[in-house]
PDB file of N, CA and C in Angstrom:
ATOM      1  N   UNK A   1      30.651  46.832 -35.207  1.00  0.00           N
ATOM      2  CA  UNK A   1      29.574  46.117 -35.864  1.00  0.00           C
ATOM      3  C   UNK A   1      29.655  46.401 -37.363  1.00  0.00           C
ATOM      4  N   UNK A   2      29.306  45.772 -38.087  1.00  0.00           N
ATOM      5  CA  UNK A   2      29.841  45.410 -39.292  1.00  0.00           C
ATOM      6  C   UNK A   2      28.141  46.356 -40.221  1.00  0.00           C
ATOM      7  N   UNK A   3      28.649  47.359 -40.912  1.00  0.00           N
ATOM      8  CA  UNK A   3      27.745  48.631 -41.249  1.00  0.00           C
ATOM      9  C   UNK A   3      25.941  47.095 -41.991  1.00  0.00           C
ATOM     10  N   UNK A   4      26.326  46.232 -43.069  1.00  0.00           N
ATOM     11  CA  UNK A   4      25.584  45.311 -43.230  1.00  0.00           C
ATOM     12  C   UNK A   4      24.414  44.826 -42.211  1.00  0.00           C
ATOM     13  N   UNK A   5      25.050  44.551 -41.230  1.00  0.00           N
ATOM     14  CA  UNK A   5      24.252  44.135 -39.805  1.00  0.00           C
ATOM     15  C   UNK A   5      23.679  45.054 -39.115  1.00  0.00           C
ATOM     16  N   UNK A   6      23.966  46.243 -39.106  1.00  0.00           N
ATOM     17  CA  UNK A   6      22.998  47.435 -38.323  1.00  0.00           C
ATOM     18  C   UNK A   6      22.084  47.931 -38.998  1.00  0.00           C
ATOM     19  N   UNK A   7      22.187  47.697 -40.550  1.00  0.00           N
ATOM     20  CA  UNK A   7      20.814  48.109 -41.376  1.00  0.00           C
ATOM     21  C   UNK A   7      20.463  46.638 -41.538  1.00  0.00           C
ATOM     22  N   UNK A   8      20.365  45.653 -41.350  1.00  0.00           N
ATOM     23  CA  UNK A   8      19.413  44.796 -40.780  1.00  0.00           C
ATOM     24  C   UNK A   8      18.186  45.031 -39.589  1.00  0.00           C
ATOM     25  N   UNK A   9      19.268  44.977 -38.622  1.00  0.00           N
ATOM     26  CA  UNK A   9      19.066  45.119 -37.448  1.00  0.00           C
ATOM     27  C   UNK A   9      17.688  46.462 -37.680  1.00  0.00           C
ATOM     28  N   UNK A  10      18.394  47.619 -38.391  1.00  0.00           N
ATOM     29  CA  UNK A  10      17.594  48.873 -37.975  1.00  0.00           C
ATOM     30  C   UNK A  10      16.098  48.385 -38.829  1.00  0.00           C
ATOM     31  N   UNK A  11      16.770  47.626 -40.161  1.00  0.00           N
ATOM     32  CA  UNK A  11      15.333  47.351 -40.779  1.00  0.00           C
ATOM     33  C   UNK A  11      14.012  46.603 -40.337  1.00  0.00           C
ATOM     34  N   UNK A  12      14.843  45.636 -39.189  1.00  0.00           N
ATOM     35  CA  UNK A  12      13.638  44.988 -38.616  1.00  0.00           C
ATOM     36  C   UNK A  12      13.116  45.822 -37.237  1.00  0.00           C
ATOM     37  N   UNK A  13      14.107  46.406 -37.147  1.00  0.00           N
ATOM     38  CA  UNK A  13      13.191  47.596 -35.596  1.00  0.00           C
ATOM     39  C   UNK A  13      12.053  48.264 -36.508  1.00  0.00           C
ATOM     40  N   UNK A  14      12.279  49.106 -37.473  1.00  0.00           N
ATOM     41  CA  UNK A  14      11.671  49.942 -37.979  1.00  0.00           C
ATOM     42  C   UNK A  14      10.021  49.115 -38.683  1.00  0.00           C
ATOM     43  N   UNK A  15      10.206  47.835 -38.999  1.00  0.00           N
ATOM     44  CA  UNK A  15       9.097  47.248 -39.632  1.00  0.00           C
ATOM     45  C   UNK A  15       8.844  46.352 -38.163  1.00  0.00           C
ATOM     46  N   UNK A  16       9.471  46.495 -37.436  1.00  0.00           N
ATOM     47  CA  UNK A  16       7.969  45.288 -36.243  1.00  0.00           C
ATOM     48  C   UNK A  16       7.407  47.041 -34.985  1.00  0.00           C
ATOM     49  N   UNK A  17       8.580  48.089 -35.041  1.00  0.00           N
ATOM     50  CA  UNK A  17       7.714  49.290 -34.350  1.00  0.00           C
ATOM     51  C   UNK A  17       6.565  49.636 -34.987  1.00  0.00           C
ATOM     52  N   UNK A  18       7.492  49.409 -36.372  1.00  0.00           N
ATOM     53  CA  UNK A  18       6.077  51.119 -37.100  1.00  0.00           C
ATOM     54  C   UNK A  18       5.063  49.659 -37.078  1.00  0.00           C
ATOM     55  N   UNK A  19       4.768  48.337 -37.717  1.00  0.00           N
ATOM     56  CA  UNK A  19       3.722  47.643 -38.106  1.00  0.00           C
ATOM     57  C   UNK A  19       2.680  47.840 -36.686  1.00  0.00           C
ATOM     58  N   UNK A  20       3.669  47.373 -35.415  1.00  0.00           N
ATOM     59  CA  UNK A  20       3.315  47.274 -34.223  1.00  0.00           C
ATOM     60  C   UNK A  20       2.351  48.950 -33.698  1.00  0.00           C
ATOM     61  N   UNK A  21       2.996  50.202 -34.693  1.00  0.00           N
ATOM     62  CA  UNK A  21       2.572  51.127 -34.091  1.00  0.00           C
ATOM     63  C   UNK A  21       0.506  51.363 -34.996  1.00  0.00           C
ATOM     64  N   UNK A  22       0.674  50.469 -35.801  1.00  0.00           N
ATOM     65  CA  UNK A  22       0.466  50.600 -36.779  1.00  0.00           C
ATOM     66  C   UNK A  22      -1.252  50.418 -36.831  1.00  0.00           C
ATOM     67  N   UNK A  23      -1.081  48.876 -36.208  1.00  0.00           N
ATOM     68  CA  UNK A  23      -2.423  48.026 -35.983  1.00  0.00           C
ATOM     69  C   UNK A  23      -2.402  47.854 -34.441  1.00  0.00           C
ATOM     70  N   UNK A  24      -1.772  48.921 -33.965  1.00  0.00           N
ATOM     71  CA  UNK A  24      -2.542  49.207 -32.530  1.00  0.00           C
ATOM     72  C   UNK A  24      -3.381  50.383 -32.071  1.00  0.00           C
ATOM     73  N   UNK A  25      -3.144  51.351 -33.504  1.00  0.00           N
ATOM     74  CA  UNK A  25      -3.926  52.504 -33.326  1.00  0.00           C
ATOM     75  C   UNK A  25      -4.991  52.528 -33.533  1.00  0.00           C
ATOM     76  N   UNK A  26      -5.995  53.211 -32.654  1.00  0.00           N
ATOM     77  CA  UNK A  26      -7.467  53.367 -33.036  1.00  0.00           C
ATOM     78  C   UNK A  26      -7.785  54.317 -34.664  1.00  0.00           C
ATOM     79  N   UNK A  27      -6.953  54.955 -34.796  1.00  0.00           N
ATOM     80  CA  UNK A  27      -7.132  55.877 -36.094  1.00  0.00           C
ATOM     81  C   UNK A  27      -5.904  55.754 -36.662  1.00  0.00           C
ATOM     82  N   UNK A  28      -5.825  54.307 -37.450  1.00  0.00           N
ATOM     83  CA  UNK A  28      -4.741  54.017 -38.111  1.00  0.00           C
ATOM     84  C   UNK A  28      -4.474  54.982 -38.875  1.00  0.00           C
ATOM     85  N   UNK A  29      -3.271  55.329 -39.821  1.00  0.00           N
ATOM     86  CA  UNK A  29      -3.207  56.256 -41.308  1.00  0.00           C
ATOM     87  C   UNK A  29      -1.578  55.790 -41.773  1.00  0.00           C
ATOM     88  N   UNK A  30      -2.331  55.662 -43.418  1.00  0.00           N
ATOM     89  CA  UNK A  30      -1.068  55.344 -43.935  1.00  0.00           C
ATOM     90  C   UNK A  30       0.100  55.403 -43.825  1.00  0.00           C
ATOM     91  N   UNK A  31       0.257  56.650 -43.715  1.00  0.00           N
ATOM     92  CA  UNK A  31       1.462  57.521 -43.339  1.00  0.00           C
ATOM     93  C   UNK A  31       2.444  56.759 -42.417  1.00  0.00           C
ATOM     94  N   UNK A  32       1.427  56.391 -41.225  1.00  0.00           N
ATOM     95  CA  UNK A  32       2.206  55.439 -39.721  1.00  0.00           C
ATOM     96  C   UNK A  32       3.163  54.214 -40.691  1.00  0.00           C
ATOM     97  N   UNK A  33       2.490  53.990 -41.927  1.00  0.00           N
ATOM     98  CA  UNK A  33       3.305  52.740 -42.822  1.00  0.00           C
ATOM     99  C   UNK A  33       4.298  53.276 -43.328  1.00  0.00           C
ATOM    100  N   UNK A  34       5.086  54.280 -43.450  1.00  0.00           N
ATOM    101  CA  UNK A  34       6.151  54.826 -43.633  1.00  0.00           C
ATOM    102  C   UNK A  34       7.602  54.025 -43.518  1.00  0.00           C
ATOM    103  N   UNK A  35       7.600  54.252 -41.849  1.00  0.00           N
ATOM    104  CA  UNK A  35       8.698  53.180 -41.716  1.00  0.00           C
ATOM    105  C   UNK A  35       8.875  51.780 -41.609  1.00  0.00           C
ATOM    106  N   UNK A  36       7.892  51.226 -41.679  1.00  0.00           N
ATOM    107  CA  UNK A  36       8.089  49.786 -42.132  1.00  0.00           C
ATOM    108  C   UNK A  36       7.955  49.763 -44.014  1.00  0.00           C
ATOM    109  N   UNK A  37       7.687  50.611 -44.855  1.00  0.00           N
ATOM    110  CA  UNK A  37       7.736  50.470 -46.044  1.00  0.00           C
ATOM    111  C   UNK A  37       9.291  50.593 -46.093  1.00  0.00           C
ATOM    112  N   UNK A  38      10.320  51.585 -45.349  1.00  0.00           N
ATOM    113  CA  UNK A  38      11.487  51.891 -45.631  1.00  0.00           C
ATOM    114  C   UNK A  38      12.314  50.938 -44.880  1.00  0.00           C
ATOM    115  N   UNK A  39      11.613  50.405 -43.996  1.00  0.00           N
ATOM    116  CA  UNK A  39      12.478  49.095 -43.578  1.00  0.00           C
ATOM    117  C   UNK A  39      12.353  47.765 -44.247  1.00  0.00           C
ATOM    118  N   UNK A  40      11.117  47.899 -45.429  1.00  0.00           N
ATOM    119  CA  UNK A  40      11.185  46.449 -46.123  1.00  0.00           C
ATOM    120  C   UNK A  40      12.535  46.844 -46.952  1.00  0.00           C
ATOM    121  N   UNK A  41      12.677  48.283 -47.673  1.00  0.00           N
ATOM    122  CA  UNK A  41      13.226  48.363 -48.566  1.00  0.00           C
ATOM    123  C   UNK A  41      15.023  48.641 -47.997  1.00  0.00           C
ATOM    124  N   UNK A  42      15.023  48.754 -46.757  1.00  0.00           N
ATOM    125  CA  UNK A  42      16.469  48.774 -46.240  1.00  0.00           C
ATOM    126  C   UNK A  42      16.626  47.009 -46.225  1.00  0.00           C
ATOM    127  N   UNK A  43      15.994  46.713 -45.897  1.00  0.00           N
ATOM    128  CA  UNK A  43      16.085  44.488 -45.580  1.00  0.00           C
ATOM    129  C   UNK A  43      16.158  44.041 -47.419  1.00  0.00           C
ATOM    130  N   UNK A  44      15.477  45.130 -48.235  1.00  0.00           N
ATOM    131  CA  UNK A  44      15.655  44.551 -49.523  1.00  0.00           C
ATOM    132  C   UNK A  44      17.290  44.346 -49.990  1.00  0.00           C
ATOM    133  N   UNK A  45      17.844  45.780 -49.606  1.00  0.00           N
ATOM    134  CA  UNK A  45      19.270  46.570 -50.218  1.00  0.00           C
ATOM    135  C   UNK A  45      20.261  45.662 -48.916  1.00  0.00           C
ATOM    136  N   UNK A  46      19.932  44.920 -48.013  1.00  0.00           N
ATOM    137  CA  UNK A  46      21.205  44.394 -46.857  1.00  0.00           C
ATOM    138  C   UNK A  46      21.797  43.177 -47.667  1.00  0.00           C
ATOM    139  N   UNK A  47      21.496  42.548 -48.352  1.00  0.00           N
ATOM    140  CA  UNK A  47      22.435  41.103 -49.152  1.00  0.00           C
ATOM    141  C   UNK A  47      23.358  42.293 -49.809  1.00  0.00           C
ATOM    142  N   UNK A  48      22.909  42.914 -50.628  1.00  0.00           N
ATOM    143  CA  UNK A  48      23.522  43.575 -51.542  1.00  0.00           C
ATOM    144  C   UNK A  48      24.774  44.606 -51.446  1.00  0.00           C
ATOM    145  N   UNK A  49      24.178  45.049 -49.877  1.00  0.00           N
ATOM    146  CA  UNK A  49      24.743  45.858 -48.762  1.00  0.00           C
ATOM    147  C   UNK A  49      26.255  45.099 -48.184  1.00  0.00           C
ATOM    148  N   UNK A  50      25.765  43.984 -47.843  1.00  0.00           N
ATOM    149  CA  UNK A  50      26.679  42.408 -47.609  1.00  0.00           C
ATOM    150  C   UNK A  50      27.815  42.252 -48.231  1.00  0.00           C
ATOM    151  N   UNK A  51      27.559  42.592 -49.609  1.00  0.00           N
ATOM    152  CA  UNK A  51      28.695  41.957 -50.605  1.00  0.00           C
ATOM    153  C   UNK A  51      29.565  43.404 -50.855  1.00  0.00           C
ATOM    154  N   UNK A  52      29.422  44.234 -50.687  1.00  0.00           N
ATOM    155  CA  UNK A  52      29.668  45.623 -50.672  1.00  0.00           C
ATOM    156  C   UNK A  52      29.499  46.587 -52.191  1.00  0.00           C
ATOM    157  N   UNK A  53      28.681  46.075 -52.327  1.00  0.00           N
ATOM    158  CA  UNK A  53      27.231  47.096 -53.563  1.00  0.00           C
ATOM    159  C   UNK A  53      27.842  48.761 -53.527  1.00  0.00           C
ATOM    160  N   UNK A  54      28.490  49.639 -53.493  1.00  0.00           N
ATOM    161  CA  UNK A  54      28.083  50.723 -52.751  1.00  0.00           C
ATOM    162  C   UNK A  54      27.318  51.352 -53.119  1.00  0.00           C
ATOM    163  N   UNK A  55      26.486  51.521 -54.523  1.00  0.00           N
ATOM    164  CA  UNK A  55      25.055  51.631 -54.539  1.00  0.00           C
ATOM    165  C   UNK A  55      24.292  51.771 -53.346  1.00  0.00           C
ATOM    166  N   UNK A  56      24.228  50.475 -53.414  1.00  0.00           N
ATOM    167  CA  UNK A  56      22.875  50.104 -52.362  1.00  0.00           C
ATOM    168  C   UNK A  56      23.491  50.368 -50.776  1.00  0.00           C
ATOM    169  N   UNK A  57      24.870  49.952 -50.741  1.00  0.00           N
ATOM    170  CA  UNK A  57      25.060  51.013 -49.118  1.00  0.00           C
ATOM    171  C   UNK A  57      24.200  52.651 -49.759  1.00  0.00           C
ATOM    172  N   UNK A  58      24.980  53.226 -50.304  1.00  0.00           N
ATOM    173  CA  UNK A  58      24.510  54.955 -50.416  1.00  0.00           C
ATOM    174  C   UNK A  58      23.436  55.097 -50.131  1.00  0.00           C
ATOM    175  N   UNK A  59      22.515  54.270 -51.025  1.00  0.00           N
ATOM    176  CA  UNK A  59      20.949  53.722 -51.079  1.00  0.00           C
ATOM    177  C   UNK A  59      20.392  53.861 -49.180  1.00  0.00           C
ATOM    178  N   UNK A  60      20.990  53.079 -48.978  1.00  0.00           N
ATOM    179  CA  UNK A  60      20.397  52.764 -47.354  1.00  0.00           C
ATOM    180  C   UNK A  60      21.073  54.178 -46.259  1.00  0.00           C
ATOM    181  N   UNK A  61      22.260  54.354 -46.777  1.00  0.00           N
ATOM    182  CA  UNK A  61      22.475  55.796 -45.805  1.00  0.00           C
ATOM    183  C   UNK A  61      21.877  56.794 -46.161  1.00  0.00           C
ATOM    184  N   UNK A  62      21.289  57.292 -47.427  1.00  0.00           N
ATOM    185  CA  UNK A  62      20.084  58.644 -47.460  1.00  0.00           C
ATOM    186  C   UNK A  62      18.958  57.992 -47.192  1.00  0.00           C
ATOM    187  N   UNK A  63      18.346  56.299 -47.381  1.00  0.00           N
ATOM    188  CA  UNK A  63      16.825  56.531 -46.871  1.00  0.00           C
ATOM    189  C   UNK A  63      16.727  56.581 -45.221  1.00  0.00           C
ATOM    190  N   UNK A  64      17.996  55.996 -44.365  1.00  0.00           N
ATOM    191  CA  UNK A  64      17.965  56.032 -43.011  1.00  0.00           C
ATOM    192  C   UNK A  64      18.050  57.436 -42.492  1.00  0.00           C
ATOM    193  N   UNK A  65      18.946  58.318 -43.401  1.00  0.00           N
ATOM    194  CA  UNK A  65      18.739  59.766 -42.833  1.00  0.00           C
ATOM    195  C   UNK A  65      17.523  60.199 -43.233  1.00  0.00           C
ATOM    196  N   UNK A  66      16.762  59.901 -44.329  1.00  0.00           N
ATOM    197  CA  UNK A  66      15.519  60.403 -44.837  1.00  0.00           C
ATOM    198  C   UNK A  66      14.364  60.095 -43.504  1.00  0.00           C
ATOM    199  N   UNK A  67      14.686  59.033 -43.392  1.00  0.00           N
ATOM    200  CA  UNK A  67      13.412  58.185 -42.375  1.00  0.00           C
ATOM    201  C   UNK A  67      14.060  58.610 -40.630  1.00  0.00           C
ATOM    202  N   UNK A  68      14.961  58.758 -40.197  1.00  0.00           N
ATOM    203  CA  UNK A  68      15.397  59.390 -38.956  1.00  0.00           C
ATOM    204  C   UNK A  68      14.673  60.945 -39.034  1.00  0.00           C
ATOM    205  N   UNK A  69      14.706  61.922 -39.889  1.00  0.00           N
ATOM    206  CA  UNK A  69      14.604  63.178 -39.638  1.00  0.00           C
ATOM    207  C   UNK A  69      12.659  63.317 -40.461  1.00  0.00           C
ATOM    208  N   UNK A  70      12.256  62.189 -40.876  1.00  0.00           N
ATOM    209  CA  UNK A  70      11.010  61.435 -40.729  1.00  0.00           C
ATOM    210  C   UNK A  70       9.981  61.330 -39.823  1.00  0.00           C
ATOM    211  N   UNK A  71      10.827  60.622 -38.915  1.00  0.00           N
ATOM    212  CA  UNK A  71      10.452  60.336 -37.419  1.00  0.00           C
ATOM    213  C   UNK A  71       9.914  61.188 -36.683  1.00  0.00           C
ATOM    214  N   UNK A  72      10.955  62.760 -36.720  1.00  0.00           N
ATOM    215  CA  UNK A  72      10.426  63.732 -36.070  1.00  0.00           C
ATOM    216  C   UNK A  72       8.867  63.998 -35.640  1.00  0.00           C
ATOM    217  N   UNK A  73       8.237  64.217 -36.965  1.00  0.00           N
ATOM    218  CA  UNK A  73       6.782  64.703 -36.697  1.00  0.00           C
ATOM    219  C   UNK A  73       5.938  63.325 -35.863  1.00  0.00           C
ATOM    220  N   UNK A  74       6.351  62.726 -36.292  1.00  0.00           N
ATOM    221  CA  UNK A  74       5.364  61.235 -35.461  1.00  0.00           C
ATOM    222  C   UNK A  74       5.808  61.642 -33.921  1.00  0.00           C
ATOM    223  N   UNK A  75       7.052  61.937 -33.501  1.00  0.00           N
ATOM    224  CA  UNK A  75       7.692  62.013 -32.070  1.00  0.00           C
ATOM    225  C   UNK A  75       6.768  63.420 -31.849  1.00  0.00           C
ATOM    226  N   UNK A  76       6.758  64.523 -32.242  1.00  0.00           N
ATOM    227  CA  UNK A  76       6.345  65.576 -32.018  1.00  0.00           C
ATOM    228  C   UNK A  76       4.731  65.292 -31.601  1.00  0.00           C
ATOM    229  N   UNK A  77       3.875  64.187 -32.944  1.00  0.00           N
ATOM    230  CA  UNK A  77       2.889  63.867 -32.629  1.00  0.00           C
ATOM    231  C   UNK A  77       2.491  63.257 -30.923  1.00  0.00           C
ATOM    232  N   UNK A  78       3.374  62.306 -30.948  1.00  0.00           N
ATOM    233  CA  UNK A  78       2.973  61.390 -29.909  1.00  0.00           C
ATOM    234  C   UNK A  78       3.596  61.967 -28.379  1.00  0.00           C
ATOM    235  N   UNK A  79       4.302  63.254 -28.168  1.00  0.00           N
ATOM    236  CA  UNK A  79       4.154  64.134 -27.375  1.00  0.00           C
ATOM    237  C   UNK A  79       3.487  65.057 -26.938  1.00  0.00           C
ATOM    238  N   UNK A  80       2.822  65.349 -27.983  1.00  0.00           N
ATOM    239  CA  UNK A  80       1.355  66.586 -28.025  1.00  0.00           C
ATOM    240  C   UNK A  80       0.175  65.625 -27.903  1.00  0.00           C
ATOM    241  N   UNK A  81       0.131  63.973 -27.803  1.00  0.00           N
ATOM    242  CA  UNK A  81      -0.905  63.609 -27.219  1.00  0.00           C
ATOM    243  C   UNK A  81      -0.662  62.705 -25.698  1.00  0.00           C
ATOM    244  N   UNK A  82       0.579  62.931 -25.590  1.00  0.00           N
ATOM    245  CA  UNK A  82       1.015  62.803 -24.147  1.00  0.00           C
ATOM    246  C   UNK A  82       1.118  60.922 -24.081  1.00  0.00           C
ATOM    247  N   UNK A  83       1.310  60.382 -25.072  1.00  0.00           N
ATOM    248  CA  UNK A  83       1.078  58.741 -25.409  1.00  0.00           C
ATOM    249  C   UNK A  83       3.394  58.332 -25.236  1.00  0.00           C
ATOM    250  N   UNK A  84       3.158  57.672 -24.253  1.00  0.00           N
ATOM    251  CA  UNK A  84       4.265  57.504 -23.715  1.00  0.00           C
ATOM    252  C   UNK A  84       4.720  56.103 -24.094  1.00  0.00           C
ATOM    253  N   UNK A  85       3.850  55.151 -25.000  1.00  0.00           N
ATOM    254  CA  UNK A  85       4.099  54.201 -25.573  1.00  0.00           C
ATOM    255  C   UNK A  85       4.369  54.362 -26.984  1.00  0.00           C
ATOM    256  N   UNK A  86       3.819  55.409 -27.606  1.00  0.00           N
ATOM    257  CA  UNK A  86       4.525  55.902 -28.968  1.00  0.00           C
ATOM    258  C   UNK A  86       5.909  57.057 -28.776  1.00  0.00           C
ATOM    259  N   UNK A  87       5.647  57.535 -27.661  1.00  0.00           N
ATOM    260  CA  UNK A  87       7.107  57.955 -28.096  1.00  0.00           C
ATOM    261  C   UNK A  87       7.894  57.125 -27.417  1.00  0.00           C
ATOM    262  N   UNK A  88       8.393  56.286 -26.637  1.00  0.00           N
ATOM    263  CA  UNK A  88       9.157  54.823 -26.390  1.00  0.00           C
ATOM    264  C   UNK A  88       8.968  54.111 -27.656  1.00  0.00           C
ATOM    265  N   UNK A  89       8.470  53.957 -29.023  1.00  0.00           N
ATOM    266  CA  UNK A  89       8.946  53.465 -29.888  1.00  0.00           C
ATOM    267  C   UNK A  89       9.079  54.175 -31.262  1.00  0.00           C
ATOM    268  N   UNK A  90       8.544  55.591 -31.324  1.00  0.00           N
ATOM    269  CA  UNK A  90       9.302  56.713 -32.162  1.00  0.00           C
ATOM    270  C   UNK A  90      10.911  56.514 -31.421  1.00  0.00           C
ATOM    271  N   UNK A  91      11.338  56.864 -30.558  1.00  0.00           N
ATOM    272  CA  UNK A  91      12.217  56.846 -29.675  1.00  0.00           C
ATOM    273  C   UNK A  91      13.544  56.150 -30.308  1.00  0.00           C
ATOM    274  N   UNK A  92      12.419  55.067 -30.169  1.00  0.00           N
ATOM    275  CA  UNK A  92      13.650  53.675 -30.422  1.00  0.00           C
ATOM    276  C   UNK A  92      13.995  53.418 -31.893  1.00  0.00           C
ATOM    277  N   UNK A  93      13.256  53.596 -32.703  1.00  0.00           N
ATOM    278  CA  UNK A  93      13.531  53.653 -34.177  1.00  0.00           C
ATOM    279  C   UNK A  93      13.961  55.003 -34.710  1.00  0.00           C
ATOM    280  N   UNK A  94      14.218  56.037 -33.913  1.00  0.00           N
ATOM    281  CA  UNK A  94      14.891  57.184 -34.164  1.00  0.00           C
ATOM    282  C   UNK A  94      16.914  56.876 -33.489  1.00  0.00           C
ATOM    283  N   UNK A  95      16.983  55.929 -32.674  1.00  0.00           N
ATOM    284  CA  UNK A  95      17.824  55.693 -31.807  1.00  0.00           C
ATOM    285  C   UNK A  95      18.774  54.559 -33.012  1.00  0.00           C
ATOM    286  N   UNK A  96      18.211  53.830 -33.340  1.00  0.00           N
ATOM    287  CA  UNK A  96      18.330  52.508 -34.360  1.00  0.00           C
ATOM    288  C   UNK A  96      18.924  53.366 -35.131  1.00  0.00           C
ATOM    289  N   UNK A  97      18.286  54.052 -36.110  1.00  0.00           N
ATOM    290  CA  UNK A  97      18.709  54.714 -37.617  1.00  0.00           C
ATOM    291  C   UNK A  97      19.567  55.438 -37.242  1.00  0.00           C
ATOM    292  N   UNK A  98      19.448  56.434 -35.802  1.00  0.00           N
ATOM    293  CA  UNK A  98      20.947  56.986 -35.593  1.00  0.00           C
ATOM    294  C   UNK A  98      22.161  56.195 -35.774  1.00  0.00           C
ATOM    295  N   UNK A  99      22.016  55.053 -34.983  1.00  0.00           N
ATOM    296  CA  UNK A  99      23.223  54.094 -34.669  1.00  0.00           C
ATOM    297  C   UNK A  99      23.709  53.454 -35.842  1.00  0.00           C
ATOM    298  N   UNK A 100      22.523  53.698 -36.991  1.00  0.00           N
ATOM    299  CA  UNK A 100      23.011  52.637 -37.994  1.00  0.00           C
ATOM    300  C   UNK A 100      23.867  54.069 -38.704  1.00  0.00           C
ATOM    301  N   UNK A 101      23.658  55.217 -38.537  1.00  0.00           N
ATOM    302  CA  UNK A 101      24.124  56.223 -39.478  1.00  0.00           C
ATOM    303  C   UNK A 101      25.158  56.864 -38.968  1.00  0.00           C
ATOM    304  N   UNK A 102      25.860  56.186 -38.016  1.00  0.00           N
ATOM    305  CA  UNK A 102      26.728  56.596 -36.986  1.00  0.00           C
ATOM    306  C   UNK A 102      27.796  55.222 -37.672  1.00  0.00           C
ATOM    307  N   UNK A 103      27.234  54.253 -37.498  1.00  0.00           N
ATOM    308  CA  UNK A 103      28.300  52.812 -38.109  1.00  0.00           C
ATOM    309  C   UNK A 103      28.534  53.372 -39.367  1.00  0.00           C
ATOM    310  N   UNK A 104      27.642  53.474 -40.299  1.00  0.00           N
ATOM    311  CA  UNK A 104      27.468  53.930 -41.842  1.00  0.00           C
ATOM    312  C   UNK A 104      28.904  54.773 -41.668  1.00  0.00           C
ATOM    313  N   UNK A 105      28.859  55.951 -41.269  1.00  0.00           N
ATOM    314  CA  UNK A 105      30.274  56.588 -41.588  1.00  0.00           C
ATOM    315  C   UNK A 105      30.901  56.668 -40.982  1.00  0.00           C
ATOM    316  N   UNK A 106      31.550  56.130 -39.810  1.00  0.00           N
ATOM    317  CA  UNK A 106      32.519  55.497 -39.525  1.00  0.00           C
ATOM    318  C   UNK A 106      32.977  54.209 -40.540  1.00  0.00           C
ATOM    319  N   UNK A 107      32.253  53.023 -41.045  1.00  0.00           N
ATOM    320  CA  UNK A 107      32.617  52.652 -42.054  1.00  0.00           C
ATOM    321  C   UNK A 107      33.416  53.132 -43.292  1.00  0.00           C
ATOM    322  N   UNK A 108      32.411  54.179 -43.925  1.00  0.00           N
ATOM    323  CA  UNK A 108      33.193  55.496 -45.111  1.00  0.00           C
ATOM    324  C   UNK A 108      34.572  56.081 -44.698  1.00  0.00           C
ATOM    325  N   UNK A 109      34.696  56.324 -43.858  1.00  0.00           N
ATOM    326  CA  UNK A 109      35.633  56.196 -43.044  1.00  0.00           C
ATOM    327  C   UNK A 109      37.019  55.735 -43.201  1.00  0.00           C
ATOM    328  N   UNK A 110      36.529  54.566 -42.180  1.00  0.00           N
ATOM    329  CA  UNK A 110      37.836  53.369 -42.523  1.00  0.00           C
ATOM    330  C   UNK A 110      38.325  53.398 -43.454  1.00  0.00           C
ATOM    331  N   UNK A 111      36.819  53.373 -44.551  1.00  0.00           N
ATOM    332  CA  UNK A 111      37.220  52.453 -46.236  1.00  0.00           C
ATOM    333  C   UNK A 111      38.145  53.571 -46.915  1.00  0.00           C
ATOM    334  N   UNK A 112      38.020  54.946 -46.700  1.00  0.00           N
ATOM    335  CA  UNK A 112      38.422  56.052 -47.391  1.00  0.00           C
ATOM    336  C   UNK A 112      39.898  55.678 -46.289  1.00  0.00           C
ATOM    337  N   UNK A 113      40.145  55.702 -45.400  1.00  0.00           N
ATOM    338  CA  UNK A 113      41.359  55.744 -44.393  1.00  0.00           C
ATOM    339  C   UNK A 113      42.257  54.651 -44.993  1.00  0.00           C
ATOM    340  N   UNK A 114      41.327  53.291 -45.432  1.00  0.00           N
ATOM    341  CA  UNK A 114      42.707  51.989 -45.569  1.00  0.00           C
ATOM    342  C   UNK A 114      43.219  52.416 -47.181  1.00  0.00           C
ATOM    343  N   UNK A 115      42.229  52.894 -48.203  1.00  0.00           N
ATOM    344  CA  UNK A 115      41.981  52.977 -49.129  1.00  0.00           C
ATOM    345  C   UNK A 115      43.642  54.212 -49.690  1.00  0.00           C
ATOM    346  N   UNK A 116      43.724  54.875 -48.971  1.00  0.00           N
ATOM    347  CA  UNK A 116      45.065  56.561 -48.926  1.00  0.00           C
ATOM    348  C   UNK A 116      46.114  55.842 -48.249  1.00  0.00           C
ATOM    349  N   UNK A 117      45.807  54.790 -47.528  1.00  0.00           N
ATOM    350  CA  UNK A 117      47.711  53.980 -47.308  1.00  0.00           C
ATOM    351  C   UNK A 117      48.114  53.694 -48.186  1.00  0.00           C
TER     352      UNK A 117
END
């Protein structure tokens, strides 16, 4: 999968979970807006990402590790209140940003691998 398309992909998991986690809670808090703020701004950096920016790749591989190891306390949260529908979508947007940060360098990768032939 082409590194462009999985920070898509991860940007729109991360902004329809977290929105979804968001305005379903009885005691909303900002904070829950976290990862959909970092998924507008990963969907901002993907054209740019597209054309191969590497800026804005770099850009999107520290805020996806920023926002994966993020996640934690919300997962920690929504286990200590035993809510099995927030952690099925902490879960899944922890699963996403892995996968996208797993493509991410395997990409670096390649590019460094074709780059020394």
């Amino acid at each position: 999968m082409k590194p462009y398309l999985i920070n898509f992909i991860n940007a729109l998991v991360l902004i329809i979970l977290g929105s979804w986690a968001y305005f379903t809670s009885l005691t909303p808090s900002v904070t829950a807006l976290i990862p959909v703020f970092g998924g507008v701004v990963l969907l901002a950096v993907t054209p740019g990402f597209k054309k191969g920016n590497k800026v804005l790749a770099h850009i999107a591989v520290v805020l996806t590790l920023v926002l994966l190891f993020g996640l934690i306390k919300p997962l920690t949260g929504a286990v200590g209140r035993a809510d099995a529908l927030g952690i099925a979508r902490v879960v899944v947007m922890m699963l996403s940003s892995l996968a996208s940060l797993i493509i991410f360098v395997k990409s670096f990768i390649d590019v460094r691998r074709s780059a020394n032939k």
